[in-house]
Protein backbone atom coordinates (compact mmCIF):
# COMPACT_ATOMS: atom_id res chain seq x y z
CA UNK A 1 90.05 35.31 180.56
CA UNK A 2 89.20 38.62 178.26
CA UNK A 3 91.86 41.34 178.59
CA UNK A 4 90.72 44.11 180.91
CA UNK A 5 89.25 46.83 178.95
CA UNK A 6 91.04 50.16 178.69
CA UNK A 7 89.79 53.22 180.79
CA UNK A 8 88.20 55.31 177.65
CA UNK A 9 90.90 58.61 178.31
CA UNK A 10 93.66 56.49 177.45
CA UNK A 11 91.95 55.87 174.19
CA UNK A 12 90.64 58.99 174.00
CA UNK A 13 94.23 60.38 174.43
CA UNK A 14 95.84 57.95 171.90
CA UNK A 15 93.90 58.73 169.23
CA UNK A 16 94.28 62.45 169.61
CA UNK A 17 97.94 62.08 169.67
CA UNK A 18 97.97 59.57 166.18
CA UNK A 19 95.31 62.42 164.88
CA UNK A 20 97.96 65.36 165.67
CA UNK A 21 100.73 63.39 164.51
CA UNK A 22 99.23 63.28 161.02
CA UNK A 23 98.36 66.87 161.13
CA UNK A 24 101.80 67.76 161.92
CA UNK A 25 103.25 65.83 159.03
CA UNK A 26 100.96 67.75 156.48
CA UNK A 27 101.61 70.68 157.70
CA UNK A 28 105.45 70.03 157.87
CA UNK A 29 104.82 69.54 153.98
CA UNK A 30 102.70 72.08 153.24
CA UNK A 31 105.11 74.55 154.59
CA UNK A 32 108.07 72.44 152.66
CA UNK A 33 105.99 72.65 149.55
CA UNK A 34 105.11 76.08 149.75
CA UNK A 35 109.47 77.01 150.23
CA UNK A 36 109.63 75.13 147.20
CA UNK A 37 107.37 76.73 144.75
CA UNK A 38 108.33 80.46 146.20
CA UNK A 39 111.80 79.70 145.31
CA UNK A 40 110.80 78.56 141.87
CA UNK A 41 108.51 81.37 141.30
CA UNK A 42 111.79 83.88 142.78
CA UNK A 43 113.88 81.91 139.83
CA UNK A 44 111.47 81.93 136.93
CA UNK A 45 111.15 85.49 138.33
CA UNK A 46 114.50 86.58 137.89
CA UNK A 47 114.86 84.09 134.28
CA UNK A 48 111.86 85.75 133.02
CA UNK A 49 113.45 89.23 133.60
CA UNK A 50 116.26 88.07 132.41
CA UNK A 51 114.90 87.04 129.06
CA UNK A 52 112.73 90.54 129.03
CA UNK A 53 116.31 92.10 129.32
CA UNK A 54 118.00 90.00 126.61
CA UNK A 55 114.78 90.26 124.55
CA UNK A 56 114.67 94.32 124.59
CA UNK A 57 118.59 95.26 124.10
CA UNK A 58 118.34 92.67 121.05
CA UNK A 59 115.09 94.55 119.99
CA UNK A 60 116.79 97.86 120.83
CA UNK A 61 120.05 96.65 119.07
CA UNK A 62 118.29 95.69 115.72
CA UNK A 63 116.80 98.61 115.58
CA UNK A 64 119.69 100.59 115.78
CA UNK A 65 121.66 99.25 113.20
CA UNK A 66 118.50 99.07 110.61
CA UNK A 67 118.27 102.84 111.27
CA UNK A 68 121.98 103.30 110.56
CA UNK A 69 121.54 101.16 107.16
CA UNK A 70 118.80 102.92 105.98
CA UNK A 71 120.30 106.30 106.65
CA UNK A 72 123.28 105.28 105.00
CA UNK A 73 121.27 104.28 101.39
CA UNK A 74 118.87 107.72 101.86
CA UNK A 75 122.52 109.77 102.17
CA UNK A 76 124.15 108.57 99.34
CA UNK A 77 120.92 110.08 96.98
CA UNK A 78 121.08 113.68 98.28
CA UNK A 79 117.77 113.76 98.61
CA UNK A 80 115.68 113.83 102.18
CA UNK A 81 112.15 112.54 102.41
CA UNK A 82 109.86 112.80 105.35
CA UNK A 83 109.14 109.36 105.68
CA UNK A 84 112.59 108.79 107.68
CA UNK A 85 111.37 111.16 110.21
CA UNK A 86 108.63 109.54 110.83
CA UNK A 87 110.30 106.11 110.80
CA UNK A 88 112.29 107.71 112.76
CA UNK A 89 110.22 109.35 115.13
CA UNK A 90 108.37 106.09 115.25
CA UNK A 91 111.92 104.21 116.81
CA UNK A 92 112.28 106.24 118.94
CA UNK A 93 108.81 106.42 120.83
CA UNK A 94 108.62 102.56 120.77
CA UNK A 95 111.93 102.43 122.20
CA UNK A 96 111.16 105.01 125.43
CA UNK A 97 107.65 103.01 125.59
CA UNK A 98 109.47 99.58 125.74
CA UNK A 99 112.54 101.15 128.14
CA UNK A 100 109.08 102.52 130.43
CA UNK A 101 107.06 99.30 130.57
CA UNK A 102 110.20 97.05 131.32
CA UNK A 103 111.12 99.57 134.43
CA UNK A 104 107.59 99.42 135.73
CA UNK A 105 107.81 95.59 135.61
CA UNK A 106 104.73 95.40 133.21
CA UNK A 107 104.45 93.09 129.89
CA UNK A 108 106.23 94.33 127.32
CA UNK A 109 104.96 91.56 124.55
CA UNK A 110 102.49 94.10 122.98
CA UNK A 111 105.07 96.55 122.30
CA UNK A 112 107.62 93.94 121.15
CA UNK A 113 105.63 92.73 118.50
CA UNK A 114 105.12 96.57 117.27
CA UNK A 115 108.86 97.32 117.53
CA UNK A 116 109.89 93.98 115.26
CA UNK A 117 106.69 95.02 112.75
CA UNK A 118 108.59 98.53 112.29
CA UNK A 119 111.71 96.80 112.09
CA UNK A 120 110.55 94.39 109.18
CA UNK A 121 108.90 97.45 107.13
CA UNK A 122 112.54 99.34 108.16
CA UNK A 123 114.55 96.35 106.81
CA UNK A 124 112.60 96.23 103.82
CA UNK A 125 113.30 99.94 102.78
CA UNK A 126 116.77 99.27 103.53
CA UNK A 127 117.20 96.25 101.13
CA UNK A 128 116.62 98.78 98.06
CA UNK A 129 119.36 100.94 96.43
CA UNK A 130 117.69 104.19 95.93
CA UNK A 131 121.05 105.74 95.21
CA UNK A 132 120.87 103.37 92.15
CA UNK A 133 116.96 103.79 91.24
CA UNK A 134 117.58 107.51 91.62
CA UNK A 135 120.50 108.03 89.56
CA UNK A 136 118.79 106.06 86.63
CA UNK A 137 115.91 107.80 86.58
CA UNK A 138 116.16 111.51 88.01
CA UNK A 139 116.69 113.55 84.81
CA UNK A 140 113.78 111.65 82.84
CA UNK A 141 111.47 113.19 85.35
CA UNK A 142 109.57 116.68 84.51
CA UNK A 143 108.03 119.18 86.26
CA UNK A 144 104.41 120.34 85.08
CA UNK A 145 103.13 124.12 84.95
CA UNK A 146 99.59 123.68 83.41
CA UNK A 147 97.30 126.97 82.58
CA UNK A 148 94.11 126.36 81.99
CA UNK A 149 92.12 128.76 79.80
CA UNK A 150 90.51 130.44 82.81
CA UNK A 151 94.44 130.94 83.72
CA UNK A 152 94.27 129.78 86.35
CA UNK A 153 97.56 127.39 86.59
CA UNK A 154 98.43 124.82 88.46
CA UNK A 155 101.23 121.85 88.66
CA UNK A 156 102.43 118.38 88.94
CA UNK A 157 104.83 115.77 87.85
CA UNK A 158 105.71 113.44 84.89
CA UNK A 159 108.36 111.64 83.56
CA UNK A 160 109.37 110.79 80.06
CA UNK A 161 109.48 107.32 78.10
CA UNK A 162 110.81 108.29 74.74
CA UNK A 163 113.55 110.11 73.83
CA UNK A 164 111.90 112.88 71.90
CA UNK A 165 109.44 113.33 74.57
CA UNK A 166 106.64 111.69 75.57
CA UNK A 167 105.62 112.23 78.93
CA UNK A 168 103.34 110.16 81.02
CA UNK A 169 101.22 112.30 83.85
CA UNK A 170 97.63 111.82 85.28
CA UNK A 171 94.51 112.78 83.62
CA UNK A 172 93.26 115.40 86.29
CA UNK A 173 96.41 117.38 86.33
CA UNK A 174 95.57 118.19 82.15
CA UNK A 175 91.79 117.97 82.14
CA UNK A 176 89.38 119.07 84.47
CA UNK A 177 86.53 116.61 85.26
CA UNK A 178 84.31 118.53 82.58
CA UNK A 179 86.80 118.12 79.79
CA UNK A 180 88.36 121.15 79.56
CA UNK A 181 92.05 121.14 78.65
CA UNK A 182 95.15 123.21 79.07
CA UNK A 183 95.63 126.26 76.71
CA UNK A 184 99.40 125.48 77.80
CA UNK A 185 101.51 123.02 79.36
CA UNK A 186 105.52 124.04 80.23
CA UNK A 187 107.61 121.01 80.87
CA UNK A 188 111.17 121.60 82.85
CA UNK A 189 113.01 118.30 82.73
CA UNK A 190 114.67 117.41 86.05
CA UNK A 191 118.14 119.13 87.41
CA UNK A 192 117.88 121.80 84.47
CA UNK A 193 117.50 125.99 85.32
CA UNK A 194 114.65 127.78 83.10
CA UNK A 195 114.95 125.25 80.27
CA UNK A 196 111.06 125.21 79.62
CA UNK A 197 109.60 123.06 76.52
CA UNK A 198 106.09 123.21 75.68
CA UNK A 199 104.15 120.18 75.11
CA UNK A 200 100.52 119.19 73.98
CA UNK A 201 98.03 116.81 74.98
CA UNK A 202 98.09 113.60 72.64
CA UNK A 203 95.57 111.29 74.27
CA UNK A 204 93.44 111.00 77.95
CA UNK A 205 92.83 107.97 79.71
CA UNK A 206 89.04 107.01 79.82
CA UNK A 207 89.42 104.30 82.32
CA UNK A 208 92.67 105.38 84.43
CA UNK A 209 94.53 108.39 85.71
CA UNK A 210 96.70 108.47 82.81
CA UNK A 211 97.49 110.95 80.36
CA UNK A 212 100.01 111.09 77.17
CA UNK A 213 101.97 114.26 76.57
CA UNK A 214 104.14 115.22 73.59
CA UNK A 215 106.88 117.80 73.10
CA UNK A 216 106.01 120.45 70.78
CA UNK A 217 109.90 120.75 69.25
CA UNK A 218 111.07 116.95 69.64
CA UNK A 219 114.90 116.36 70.72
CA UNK A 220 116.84 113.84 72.54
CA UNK A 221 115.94 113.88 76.20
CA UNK A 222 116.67 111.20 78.89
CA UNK A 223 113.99 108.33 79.63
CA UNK A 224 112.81 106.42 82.60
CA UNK A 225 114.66 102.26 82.54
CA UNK A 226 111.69 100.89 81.66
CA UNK A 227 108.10 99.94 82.43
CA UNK A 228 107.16 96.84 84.11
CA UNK A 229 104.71 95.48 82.03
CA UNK A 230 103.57 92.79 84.39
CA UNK A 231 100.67 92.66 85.74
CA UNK A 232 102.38 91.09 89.13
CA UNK A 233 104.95 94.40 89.17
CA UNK A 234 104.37 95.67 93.01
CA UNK A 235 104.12 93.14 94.84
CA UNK A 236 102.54 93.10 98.64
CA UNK A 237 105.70 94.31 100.93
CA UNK A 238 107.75 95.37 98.02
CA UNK A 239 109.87 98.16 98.20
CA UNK A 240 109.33 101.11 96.24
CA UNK A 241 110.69 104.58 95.60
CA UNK A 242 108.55 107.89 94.16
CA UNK A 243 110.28 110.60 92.32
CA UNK A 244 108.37 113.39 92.27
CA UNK A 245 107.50 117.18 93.02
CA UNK A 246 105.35 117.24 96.06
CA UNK A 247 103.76 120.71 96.99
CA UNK A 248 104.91 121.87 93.87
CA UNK A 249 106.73 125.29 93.56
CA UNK A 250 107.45 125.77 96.89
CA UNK A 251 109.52 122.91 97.53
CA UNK A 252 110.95 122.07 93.39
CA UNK A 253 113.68 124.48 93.68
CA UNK A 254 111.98 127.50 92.49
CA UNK A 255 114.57 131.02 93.77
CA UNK A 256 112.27 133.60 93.09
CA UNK A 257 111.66 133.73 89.35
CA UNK A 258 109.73 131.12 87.47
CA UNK A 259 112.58 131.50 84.62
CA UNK A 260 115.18 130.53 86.88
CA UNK A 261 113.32 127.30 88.13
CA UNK A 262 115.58 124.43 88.60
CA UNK A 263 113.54 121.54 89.64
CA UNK A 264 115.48 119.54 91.71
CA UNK A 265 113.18 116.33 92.00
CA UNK A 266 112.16 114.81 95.87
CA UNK A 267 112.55 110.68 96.82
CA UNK A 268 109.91 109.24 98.72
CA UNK A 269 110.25 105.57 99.77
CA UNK A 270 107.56 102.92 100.85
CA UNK A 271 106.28 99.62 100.16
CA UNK A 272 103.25 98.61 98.17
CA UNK A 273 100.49 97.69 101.04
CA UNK A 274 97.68 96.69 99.08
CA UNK A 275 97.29 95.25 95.79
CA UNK A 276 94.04 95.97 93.67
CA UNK A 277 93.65 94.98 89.55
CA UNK A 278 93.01 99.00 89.48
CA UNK A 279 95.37 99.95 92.08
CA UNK A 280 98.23 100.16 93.96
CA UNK A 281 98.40 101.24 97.90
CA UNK A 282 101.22 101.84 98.92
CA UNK A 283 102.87 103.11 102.30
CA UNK A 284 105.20 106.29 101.02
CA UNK A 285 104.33 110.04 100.97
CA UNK A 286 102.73 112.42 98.65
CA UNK A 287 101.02 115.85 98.41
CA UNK A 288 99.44 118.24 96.02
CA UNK A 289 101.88 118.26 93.19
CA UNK A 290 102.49 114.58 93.48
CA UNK A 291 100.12 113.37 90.83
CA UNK A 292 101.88 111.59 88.06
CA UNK A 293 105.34 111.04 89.94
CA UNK A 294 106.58 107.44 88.77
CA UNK A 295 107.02 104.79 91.18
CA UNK A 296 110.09 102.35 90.80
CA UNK A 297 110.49 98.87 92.03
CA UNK A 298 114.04 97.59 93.25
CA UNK A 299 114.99 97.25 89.62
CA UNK A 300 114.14 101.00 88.35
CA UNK A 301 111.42 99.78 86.80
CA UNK A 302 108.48 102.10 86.80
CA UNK A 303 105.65 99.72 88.63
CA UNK A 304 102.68 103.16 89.16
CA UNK A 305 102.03 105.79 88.93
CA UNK A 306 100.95 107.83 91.35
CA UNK A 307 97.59 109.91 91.10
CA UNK A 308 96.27 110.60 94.80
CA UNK A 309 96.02 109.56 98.20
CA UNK A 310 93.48 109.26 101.31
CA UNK A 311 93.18 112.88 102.80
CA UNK A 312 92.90 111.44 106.23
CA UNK A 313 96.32 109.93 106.19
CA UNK A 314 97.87 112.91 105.63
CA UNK A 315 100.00 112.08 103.17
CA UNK A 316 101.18 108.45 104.22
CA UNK A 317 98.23 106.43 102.01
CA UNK A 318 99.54 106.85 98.29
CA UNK A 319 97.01 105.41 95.67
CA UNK A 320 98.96 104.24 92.00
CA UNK A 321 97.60 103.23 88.55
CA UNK A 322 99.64 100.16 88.04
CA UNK A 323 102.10 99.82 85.22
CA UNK A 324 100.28 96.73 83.62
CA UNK A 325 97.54 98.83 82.86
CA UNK A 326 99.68 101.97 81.88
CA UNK A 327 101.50 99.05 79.24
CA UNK A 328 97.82 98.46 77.68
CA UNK A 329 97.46 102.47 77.35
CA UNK A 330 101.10 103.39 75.85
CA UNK A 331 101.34 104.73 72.11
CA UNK A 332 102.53 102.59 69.31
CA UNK A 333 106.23 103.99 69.49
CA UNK A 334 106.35 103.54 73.13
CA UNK A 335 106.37 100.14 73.08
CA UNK A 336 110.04 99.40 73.51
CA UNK A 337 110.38 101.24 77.53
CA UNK A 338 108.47 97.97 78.36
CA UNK A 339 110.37 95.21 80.59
């Protein structure tokens, strides 16, 4: 005989209990899944931070000591430039910017990347002994007073390559754009008080900022180490330093009286940022006065020289004739300061 049929709640009601059954399970793991992934999120939470932590007092630590090295080299010159004010002005703002955006919890990968590009361009100026560059050099570089025949006078820097004086400066500072020269041109070599030698024009670039001076009443007077005659000298990221006479008069060493002028030379240091056939870019400092201050590689080899700048950069975009094209423009005798 057939099995008597069911009555149709029991089924009704056995279903709906398999049915809940199931829905209890998944929600059982739903709710175990969902205590899993918050305590992984709470740990990669708290590794993450952890990390960001580690990641900024390594940042913060580097830094420091970079600023300490470079500090170190720039004191051993005497001189002061303000490009270590502004590197490290630079520090320090990343460093409150970085301590600000880690306490507010937000990404600090942007400013990371910006703190280890200003440590790279930081570690780079620290590599070079400028103590060295500038003790080899210094007293082979001039200060310019140039009066034109208007009289109007004005002045700027060179340096010497021979010993009985042939200075290298930039065309503009000795002719004006219409081709009028100096009726004189007073040369004070570097570190000496109202020791003034006149020189003359001997030649004028036609294709570069260059210009070739000789002294009047020749002598024995120091000389740069050399000129880098190749054309790779100043390379992109290299190191350089600028001797120089920036804003002239009022920051050479001048005390009152133009006879008792002792020009006491200023270092700027940079690296070469862009490299041209014509030109040399490079991230230093430089203002009126500037023009025709040599700039040395890590050997104290001159590598430019320097002849103006972007006005919008206020100082901080430096534009160079390279040396391999200075090389092609030297007189005859000056042929042994090449390297």
């Amino acid at each position: 005989a057939a099995p008597a049929r069911r009555p149709t709640e029991v089924r009704i009601a056995e279903a709906v209990q398999q049915q809940t059954g199931r829905l209890k399970q998944m929600v059982l793991a739903l709710g175990a899944l969902i205590l899993v992934a918050g305590a992984a999120g709470i740990w990669y939470t708290q590794r993450s931070a952890a990390e960001t932590r580690a990641q900024l007092a390594a940042l913060l630590s580097a830094n420091d000591s970079l600023a300490r090295s470079l500090e170190q080299r720039l004191a051993q010159t005497g001189l002061a430039d303000s490009a270590l004010s502004a590197a490290r002005a630079e520090s320090e703002r990343l460093e409150a910017a970085l301590r600000a955006r880690q306490a507010s919890g937000g990404d600090i990968a942007e400013l990371s990347a910006e703190m280890r590009a200003a440590q790279a361009r930081t570690a780079t100026l620290a590599r070079m002994d400028y103590a060295a560059v500038t003790a080899a050099n210094r007293a082979a570089i001039v200060f310019l007073v140039v009066e034109m025949p208007d009289s109007s006078r004005s002045s700027g820097t060179g340096f010497n390559i021979h010993p009985s004086g042939l200075i290298v400066t930039n065309r503009h500072v000795v002719q004006t754009p219409g081709g009028v020269r100096p009726q004189r041109i007073a040369v004070a070599f570097d570190g000496t008080r109202g020791e003034w030698l006149e020189a003359v024009v001997e030649s004028v670039s036609t294709t570069d900022e260059l210009a070739f001076l000789r002294l009047v009443r020749r002598g024995v007077h120091p000389v740069v180490s050399g000129i880098a005659r190749d054309a790779g000298a100043g390379a992109l990221g290299e190191p350089v330093a600028v001797l120089g006479y920036p804003l002239g008069t009022s920051l050479v060493g001048m005390g009152g009286d133009i006879n008792r002028l002792r020009p006491v030379a200023t270092l700027g240091f940079g690296t070469v940022s862009k490299v041209l056939d014509e030109t040399l870019q490079l991230d230093a400092f430089a203002a009126q006065g500037s023009s025709g201050s040599p700039v040395f590689d890590a050997r104290g080899l001159v590598i430019g020289v320097v002849y103006g700048g972007a006005p919008e950069s206020n100082g901080r975009i430096v534009y160079a004739v390279p040396s391999a094209r200075l090389a092609r423009q030297l007189p005859t005798d000056a042929a042994a300061a090449l390297r």
